[in-house]
N, C-alpha and C. Protein backbone atom coordinates (compact mmCIF):
# COMPACT_ATOMS: atom_id res chain seq x y z
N UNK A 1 9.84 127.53 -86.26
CA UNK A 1 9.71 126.37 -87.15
C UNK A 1 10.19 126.76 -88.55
N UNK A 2 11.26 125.66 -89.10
CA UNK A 2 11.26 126.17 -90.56
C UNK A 2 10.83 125.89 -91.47
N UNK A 3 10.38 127.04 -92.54
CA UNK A 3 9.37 126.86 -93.66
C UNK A 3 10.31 126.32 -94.49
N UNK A 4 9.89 125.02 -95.58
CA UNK A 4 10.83 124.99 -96.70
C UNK A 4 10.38 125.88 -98.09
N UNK A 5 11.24 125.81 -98.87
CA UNK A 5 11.31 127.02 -99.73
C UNK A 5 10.84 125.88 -101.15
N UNK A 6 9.78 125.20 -100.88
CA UNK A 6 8.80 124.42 -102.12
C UNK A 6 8.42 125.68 -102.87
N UNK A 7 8.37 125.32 -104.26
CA UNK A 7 7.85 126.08 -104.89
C UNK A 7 6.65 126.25 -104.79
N UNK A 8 5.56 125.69 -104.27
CA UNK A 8 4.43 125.67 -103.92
C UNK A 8 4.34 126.98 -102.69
N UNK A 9 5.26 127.14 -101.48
CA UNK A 9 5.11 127.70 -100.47
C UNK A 9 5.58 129.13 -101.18
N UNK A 10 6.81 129.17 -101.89
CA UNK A 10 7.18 130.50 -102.93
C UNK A 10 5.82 131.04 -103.07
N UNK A 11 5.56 130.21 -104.10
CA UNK A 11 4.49 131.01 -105.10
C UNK A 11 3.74 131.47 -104.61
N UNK A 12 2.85 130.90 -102.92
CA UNK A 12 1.89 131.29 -102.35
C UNK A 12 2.27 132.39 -101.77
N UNK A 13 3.58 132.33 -100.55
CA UNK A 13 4.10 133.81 -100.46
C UNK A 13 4.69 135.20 -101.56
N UNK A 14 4.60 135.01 -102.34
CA UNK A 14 4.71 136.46 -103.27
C UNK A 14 3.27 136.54 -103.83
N UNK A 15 2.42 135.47 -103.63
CA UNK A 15 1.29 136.03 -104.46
C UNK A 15 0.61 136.90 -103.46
N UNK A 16 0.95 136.53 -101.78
CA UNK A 16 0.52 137.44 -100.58
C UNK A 16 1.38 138.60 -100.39
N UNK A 17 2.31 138.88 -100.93
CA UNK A 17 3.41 139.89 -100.77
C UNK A 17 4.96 139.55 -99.43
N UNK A 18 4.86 138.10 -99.35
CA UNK A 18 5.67 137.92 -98.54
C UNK A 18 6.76 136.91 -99.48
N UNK A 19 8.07 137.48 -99.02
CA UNK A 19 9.33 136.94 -99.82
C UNK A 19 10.19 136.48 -98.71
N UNK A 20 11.52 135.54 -98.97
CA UNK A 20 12.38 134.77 -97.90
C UNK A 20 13.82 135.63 -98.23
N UNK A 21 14.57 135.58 -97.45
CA UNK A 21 16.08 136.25 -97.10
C UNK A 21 16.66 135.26 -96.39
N UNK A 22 17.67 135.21 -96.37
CA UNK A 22 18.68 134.49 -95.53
C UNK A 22 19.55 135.56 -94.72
N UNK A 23 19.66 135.18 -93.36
CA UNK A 23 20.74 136.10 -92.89
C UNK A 23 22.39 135.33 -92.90
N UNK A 24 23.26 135.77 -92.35
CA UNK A 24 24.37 135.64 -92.27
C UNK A 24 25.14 134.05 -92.17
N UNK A 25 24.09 133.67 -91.57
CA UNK A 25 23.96 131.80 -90.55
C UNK A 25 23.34 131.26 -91.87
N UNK A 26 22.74 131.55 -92.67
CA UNK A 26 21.73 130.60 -93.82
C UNK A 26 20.33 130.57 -93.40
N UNK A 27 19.97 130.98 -91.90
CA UNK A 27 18.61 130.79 -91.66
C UNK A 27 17.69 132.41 -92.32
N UNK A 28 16.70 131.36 -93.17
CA UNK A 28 15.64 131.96 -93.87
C UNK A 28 14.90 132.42 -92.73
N UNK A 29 13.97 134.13 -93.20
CA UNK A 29 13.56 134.97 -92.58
C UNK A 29 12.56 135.32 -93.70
N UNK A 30 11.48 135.14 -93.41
CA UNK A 30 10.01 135.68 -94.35
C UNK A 30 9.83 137.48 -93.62
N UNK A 31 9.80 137.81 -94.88
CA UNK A 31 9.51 139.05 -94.39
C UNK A 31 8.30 139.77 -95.63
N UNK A 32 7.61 141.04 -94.96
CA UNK A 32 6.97 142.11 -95.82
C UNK A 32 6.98 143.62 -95.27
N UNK A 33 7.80 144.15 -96.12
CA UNK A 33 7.90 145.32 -95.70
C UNK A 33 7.00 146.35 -95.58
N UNK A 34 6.72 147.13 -94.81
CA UNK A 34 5.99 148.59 -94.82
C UNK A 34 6.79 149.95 -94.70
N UNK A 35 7.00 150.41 -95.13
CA UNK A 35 6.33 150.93 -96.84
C UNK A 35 7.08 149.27 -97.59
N UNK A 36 6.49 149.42 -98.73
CA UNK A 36 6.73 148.87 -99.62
C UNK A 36 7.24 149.76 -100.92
N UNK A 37 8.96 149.13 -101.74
CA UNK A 37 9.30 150.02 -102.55
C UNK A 37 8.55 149.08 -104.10
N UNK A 38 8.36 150.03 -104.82
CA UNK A 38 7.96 149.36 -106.13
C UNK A 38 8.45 150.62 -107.28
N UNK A 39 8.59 149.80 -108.25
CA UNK A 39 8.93 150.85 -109.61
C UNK A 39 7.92 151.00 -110.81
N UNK A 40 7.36 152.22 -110.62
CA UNK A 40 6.33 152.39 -111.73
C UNK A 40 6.36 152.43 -112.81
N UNK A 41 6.35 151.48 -113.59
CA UNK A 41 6.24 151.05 -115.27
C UNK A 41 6.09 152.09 -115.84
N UNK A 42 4.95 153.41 -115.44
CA UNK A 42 4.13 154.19 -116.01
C UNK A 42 5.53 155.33 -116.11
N UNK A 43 6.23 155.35 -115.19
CA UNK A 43 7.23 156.52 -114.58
C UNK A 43 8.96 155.99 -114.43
N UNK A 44 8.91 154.92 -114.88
CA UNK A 44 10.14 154.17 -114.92
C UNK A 44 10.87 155.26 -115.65
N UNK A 45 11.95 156.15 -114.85
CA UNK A 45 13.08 157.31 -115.06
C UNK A 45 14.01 156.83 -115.42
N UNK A 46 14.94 156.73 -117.12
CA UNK A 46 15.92 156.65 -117.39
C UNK A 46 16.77 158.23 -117.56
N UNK A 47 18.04 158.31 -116.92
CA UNK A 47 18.78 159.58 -117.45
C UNK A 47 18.96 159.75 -118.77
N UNK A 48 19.52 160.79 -119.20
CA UNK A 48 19.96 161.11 -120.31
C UNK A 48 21.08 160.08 -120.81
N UNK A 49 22.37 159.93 -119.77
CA UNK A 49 23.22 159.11 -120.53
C UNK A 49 22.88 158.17 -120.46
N UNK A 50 22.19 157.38 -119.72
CA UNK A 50 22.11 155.78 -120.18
C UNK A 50 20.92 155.65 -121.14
N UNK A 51 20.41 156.29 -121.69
CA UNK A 51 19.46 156.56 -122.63
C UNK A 51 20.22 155.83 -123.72
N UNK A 52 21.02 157.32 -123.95
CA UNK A 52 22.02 157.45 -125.02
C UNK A 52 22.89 156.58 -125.34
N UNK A 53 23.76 155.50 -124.20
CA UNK A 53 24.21 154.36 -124.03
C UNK A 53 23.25 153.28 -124.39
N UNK A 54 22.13 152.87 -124.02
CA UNK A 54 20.81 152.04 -124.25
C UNK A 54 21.29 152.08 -126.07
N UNK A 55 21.05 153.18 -126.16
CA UNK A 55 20.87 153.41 -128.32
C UNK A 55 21.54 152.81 -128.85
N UNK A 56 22.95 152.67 -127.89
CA UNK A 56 24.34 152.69 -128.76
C UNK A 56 24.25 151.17 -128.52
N UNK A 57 23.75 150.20 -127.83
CA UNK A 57 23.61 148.47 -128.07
C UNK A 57 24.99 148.15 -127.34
N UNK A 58 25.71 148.65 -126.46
CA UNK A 58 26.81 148.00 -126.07
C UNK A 58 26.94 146.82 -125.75
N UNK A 59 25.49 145.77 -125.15
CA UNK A 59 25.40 144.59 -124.91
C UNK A 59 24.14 143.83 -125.40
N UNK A 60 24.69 143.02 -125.66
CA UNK A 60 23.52 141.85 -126.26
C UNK A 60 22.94 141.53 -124.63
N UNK A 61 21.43 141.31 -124.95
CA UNK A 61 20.91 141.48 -123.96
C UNK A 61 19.81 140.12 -124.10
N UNK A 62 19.59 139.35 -123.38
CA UNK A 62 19.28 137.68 -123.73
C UNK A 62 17.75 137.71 -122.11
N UNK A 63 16.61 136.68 -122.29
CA UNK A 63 16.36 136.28 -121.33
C UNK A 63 16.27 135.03 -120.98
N UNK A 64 16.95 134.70 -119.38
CA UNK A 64 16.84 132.94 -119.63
C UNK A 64 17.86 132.11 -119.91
N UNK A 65 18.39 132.91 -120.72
CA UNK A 65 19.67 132.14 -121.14
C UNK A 65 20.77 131.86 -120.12
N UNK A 66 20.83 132.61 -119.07
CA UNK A 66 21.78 132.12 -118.03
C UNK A 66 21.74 132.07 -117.13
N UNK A 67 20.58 131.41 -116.26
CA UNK A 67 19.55 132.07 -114.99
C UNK A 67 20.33 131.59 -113.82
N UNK A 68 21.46 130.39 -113.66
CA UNK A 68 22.11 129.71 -113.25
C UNK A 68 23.56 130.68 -112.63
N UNK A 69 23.74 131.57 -113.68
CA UNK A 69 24.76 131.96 -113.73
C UNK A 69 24.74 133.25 -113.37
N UNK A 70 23.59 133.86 -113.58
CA UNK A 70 22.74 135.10 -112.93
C UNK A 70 22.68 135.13 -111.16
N UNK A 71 22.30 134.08 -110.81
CA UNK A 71 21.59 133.91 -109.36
C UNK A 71 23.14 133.65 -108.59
N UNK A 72 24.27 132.82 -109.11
CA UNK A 72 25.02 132.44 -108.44
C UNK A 72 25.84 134.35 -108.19
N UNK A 73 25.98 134.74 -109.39
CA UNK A 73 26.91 136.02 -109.78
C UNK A 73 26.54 137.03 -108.05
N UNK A 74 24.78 137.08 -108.55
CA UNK A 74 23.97 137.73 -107.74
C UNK A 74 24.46 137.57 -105.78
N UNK A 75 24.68 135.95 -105.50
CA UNK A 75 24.92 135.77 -104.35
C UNK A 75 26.19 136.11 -103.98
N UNK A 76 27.35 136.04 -105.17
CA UNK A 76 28.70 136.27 -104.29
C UNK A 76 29.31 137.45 -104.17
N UNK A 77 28.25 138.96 -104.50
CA UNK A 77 28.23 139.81 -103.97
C UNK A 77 28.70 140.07 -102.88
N UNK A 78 29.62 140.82 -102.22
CA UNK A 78 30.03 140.73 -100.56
C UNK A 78 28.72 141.31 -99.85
N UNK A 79 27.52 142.00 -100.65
CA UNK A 79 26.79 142.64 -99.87
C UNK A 79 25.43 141.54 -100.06
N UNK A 80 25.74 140.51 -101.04
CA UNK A 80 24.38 139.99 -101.10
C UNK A 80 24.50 138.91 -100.33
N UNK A 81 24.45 138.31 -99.13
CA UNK A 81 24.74 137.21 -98.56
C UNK A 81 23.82 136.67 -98.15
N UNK A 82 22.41 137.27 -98.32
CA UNK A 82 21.05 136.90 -97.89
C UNK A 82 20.74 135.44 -99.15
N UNK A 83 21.47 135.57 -100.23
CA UNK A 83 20.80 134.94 -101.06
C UNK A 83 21.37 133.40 -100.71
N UNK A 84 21.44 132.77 -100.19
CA UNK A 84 22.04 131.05 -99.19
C UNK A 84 22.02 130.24 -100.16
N UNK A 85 22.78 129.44 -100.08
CA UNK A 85 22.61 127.89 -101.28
C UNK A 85 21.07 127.30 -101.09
N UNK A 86 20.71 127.41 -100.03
CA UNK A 86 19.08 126.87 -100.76
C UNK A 86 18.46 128.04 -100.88
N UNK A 87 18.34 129.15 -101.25
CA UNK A 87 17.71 129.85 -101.84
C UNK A 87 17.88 129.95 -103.30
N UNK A 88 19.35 129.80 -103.03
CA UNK A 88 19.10 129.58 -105.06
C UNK A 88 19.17 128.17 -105.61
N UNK A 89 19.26 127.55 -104.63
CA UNK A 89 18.25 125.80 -104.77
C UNK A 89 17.12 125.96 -105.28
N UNK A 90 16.52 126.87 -104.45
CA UNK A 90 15.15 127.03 -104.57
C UNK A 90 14.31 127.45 -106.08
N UNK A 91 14.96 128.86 -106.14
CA UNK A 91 15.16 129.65 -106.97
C UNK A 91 15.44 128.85 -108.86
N UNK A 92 15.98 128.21 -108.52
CA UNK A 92 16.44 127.34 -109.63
C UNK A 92 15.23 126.70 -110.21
N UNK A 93 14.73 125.75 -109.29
CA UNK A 93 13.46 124.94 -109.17
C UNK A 93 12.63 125.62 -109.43
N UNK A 94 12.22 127.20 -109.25
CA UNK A 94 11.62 128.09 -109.74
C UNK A 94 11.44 128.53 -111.16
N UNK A 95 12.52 128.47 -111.69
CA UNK A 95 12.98 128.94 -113.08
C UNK A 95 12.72 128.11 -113.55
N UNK A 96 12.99 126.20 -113.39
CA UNK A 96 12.75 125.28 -114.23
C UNK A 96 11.12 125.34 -114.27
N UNK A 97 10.18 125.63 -113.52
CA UNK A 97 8.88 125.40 -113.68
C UNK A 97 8.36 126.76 -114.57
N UNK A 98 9.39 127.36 -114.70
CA UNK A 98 8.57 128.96 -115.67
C UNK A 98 7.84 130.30 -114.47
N UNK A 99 8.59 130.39 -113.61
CA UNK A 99 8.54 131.32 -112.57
C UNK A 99 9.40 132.37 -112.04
N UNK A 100 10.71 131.65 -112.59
CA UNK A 100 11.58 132.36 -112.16
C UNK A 100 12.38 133.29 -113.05
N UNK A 101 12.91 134.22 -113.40
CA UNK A 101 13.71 134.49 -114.86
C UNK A 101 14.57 135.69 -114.51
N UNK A 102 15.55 135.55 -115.63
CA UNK A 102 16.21 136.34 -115.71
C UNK A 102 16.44 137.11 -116.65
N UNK A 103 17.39 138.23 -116.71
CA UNK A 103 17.75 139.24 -118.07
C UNK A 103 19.67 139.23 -118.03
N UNK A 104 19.87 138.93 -119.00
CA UNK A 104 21.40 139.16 -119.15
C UNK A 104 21.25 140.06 -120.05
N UNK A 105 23.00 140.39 -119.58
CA UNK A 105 23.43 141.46 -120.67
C UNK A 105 25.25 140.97 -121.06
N UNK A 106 25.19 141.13 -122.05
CA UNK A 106 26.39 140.39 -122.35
C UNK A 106 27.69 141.51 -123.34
N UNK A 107 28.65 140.81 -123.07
CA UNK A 107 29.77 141.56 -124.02
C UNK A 107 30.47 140.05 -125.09
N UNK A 108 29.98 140.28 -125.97
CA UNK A 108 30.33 138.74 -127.05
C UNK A 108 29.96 137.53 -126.32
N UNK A 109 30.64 136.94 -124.93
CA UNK A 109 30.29 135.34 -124.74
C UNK A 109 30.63 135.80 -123.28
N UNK A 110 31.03 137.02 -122.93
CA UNK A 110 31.00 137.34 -121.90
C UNK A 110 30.13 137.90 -121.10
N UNK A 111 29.11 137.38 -119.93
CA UNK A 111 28.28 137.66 -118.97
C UNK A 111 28.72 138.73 -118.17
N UNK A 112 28.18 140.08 -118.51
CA UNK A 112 28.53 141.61 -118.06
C UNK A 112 27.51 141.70 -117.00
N UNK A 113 26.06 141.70 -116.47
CA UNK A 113 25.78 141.47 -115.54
C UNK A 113 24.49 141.32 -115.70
N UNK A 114 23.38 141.61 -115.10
CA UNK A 114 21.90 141.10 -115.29
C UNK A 114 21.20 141.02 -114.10
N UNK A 115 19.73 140.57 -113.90
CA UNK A 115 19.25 140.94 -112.91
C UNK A 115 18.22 139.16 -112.90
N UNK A 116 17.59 139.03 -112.01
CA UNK A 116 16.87 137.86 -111.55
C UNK A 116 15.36 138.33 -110.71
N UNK A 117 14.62 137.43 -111.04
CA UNK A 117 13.32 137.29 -110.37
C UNK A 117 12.02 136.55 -110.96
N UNK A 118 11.07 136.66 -109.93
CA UNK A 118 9.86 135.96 -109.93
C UNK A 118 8.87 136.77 -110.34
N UNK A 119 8.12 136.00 -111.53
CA UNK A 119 6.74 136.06 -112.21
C UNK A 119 5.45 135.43 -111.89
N UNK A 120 4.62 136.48 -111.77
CA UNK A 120 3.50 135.68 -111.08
C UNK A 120 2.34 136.81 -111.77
N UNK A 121 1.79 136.13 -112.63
CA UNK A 121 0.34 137.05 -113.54
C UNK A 121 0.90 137.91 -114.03
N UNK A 122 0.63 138.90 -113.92
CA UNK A 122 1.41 140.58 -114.11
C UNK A 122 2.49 141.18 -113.34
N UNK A 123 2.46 140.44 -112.48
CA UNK A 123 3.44 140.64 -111.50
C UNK A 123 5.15 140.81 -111.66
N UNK A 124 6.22 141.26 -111.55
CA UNK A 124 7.13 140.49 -111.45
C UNK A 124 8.09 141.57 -109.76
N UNK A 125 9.06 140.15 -109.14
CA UNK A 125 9.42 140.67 -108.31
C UNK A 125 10.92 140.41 -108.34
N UNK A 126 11.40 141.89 -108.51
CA UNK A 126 12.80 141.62 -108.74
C UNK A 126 13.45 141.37 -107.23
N UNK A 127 14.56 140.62 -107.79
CA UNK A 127 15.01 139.78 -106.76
C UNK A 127 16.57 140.26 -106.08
N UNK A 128 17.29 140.64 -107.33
CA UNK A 128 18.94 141.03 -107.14
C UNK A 128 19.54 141.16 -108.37
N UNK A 129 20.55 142.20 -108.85
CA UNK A 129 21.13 142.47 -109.73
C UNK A 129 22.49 142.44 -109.56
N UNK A 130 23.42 142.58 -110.33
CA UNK A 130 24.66 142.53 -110.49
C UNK A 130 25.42 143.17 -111.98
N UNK A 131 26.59 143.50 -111.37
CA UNK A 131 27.49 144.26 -112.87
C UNK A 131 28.81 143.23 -113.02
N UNK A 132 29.43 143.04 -113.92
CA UNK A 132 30.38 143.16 -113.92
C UNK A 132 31.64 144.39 -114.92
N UNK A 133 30.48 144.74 -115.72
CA UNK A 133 31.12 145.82 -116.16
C UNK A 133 30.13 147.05 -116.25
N UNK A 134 30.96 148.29 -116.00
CA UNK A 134 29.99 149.52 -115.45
C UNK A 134 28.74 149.92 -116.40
N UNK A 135 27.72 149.79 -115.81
CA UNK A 135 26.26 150.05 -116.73
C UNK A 135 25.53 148.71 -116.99
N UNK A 136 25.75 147.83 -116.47
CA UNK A 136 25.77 146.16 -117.50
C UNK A 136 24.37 146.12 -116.57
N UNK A 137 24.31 146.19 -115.13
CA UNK A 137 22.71 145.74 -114.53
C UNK A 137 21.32 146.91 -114.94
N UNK A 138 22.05 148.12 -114.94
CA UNK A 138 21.44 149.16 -115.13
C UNK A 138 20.55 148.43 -116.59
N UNK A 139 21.70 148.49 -117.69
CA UNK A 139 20.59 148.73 -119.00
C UNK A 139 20.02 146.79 -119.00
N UNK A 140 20.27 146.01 -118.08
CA UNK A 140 19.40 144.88 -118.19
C UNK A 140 17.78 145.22 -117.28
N UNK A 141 18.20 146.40 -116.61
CA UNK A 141 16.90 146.79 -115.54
C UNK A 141 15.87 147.58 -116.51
N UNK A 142 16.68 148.32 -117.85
CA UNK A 142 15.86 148.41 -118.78
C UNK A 142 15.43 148.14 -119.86
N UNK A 143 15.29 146.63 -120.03
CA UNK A 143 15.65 145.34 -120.51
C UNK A 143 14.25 145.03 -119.98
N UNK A 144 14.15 145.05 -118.63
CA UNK A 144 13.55 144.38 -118.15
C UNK A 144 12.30 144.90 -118.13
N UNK A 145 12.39 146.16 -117.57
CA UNK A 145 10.87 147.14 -118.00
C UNK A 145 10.49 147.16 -119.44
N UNK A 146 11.14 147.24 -120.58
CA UNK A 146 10.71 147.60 -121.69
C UNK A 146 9.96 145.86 -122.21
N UNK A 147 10.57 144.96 -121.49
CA UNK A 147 9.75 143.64 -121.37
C UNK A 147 8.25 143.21 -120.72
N UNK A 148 7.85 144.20 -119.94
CA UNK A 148 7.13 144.26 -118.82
C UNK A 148 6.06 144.99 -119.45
N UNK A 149 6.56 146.04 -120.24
CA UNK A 149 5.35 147.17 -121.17
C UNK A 149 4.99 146.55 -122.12
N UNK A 150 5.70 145.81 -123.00
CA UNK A 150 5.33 145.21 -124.02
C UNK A 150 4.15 143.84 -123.72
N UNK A 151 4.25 143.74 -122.82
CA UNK A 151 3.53 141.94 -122.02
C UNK A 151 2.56 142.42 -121.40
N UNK A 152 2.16 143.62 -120.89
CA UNK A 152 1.26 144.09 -119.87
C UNK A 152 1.40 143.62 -118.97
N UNK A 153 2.53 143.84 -118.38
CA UNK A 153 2.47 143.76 -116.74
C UNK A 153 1.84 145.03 -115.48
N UNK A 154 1.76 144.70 -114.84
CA UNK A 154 1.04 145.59 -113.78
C UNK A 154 1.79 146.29 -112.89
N UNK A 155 3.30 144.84 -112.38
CA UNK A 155 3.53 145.82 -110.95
C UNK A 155 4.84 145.21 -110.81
N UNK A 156 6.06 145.97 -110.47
CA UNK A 156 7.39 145.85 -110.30
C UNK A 156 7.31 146.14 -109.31
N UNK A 157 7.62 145.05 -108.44
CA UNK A 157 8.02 145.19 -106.59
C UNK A 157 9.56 144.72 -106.65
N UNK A 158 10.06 145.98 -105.99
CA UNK A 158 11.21 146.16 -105.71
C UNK A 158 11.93 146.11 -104.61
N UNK A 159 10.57 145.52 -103.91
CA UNK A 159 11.27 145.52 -102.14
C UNK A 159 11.21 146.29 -101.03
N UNK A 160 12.44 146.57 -101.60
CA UNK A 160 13.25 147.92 -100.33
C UNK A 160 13.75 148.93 -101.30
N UNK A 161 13.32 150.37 -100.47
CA UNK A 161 13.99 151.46 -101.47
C UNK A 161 15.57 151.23 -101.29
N UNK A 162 16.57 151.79 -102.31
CA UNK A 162 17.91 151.86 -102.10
C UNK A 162 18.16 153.02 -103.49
N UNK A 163 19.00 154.16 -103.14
CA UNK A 163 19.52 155.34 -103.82
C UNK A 163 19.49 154.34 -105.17
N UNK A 164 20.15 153.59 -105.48
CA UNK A 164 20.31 153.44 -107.16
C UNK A 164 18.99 153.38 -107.66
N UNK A 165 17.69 152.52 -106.98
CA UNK A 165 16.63 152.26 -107.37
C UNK A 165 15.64 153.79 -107.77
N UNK A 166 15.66 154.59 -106.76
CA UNK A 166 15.48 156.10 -106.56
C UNK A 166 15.90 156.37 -107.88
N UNK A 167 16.82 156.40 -108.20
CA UNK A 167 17.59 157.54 -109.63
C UNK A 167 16.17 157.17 -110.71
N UNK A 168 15.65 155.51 -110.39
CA UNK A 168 15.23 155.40 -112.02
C UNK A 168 13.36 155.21 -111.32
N UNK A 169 13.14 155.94 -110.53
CA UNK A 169 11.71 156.55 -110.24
C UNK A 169 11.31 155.78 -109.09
N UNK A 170 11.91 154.66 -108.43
CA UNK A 170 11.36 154.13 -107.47
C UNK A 170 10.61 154.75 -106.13
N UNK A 171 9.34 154.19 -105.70
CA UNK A 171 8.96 154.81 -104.72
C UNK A 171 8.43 153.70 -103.70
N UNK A 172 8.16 154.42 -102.52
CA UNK A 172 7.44 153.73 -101.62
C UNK A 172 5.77 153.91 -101.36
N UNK A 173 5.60 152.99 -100.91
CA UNK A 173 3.73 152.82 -100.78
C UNK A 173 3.53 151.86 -99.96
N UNK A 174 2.43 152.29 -98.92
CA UNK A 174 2.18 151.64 -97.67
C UNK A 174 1.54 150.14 -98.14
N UNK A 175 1.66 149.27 -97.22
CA UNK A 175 1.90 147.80 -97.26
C UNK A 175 -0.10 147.43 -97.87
N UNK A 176 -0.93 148.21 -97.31
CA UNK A 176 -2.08 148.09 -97.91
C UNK A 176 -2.12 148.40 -99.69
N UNK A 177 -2.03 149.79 -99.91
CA UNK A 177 -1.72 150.18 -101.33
C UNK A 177 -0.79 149.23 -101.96
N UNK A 178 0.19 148.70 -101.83
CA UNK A 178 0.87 147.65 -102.30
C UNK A 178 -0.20 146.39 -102.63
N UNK A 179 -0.45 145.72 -101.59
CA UNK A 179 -1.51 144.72 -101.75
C UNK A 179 -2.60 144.44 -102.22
N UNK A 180 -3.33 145.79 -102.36
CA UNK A 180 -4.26 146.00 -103.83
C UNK A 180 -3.76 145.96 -104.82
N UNK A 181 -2.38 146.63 -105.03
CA UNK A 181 -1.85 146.30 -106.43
C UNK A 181 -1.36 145.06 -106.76
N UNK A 182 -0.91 144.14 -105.70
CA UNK A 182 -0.21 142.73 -105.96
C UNK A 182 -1.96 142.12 -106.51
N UNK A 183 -2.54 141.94 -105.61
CA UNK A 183 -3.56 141.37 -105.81
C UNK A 183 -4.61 141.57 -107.56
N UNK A 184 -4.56 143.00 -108.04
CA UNK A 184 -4.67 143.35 -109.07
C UNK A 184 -3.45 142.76 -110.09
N UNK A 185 -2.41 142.90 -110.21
CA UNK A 185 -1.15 142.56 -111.20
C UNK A 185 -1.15 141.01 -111.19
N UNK A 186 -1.70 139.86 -109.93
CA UNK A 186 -1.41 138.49 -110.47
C UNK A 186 -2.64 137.86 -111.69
N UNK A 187 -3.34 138.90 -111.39
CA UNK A 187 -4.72 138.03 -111.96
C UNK A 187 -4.70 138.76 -113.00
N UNK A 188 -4.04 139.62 -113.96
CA UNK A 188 -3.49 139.93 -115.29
C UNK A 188 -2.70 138.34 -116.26
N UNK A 189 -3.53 138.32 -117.06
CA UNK A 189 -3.80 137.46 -117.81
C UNK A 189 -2.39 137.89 -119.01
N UNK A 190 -1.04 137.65 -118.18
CA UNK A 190 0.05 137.99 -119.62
C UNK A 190 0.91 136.91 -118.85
N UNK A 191 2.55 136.87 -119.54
CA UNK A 191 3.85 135.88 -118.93
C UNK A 191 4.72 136.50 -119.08
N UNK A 192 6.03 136.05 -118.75
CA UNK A 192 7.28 136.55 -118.92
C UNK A 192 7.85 136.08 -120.04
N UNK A 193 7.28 134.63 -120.13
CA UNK A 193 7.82 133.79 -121.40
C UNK A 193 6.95 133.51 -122.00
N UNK A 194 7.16 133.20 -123.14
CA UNK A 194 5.79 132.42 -124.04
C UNK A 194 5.50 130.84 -123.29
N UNK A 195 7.04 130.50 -122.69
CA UNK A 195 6.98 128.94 -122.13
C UNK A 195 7.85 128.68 -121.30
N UNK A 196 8.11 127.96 -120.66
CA UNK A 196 9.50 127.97 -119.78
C UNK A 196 10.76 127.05 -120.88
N UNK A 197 11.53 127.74 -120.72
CA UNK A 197 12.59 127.17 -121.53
C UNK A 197 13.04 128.40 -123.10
N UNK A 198 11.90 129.20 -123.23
CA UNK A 198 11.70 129.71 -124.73
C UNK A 198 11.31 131.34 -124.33
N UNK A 199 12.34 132.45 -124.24
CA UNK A 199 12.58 133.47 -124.44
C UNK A 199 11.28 134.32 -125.63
């Protein structure tokens, strides 16, 4: 039977730890992984050079401002094909209610790349990133944490482990340990935005 992707049914599945994918066909697939990958705020690993790059401001770095343009970038990835026109239907409808958000990173008026996802209490669950120029998702991913420390957030669920995520401290944790922490991070009393619409 298929679930529709209401923001109502969203919100209830990530606040349980369950998120939607699309496979190849467009048909949505609810899934929750065990292990579960997440990135520790406390341990969030930047290298030396992108440190040093971070300092140097190569990109104006915005949230919100292009969440449209973020999610589409995100899907026409050759590797991201999970993300389907109603997912970022969905997704959209998400963002307009103050749930959904994004981080750009920019070169003057040009959209260099950025990352997307869902807020929920303390929570946030990143969703998919993208470059278009080399380093551009990276320093919006630390964009995004240094947003997350400042707000008191609790818990960056990241999904699925993958080597790039690894470099900057990501780990795995069994589907219980995860779920104490989701359950702890929504009921943290902070936002992503002050409002929806207002960075």
């Amino acid at each position: 039977m298929d679930v529709p992707l209401t923001p109502e049914i969203l919100l209830t599945a990530y606040a349980n730890g369950i998120f939607p994918m699309a496979d190849d066909e467009g048909e949505v697939h609810w899934l929750t992984p065990d292990p579960r990958a997440i990135l520790p705020l406390e341990d969030f690993t930047v290298s030396r050079s992108l440190r040093s790059l971070h300092r140097r401001r190569p990109f104006r770095i915005t949230v919100d401002r292009a969440f449209g343009e973020v999610i589409e970038a995100c899907a026409a990835r050759a590797e991201g094909t999970w993300i389907s026109p109603e997912i970022v239907a969905a997704y959209c409808r998400l963002h307009e209610m103050g749930f959904a958000h994004s981080v750009e990173t920019w070169q003057e008026d040009t959209l260099a790349g950025g990352l997307y996802g869902v807020s929920l209490g303390g929570a946030f669950f990143g969703e998919s990133m993208f470059h278009r120029v080399s380093n551009a998702s990276k320093i919006a991913l630390v964009a995004l944490v240094e947003r997350m420390r400042e707000r008191g957030f609790g818990l960056l669920d990241v999904q699925f482990m993958t080597e790039h995520l690894r470099q900057f401290g990501a780990l795995e944790i069994p589907r219980k340990a995860y779920e104490e922490r989701l359950a702890e991070a929504v009921q943290l009393r902070t936002a992503f935005v002050d409002s929806p619409g207002k960075a």
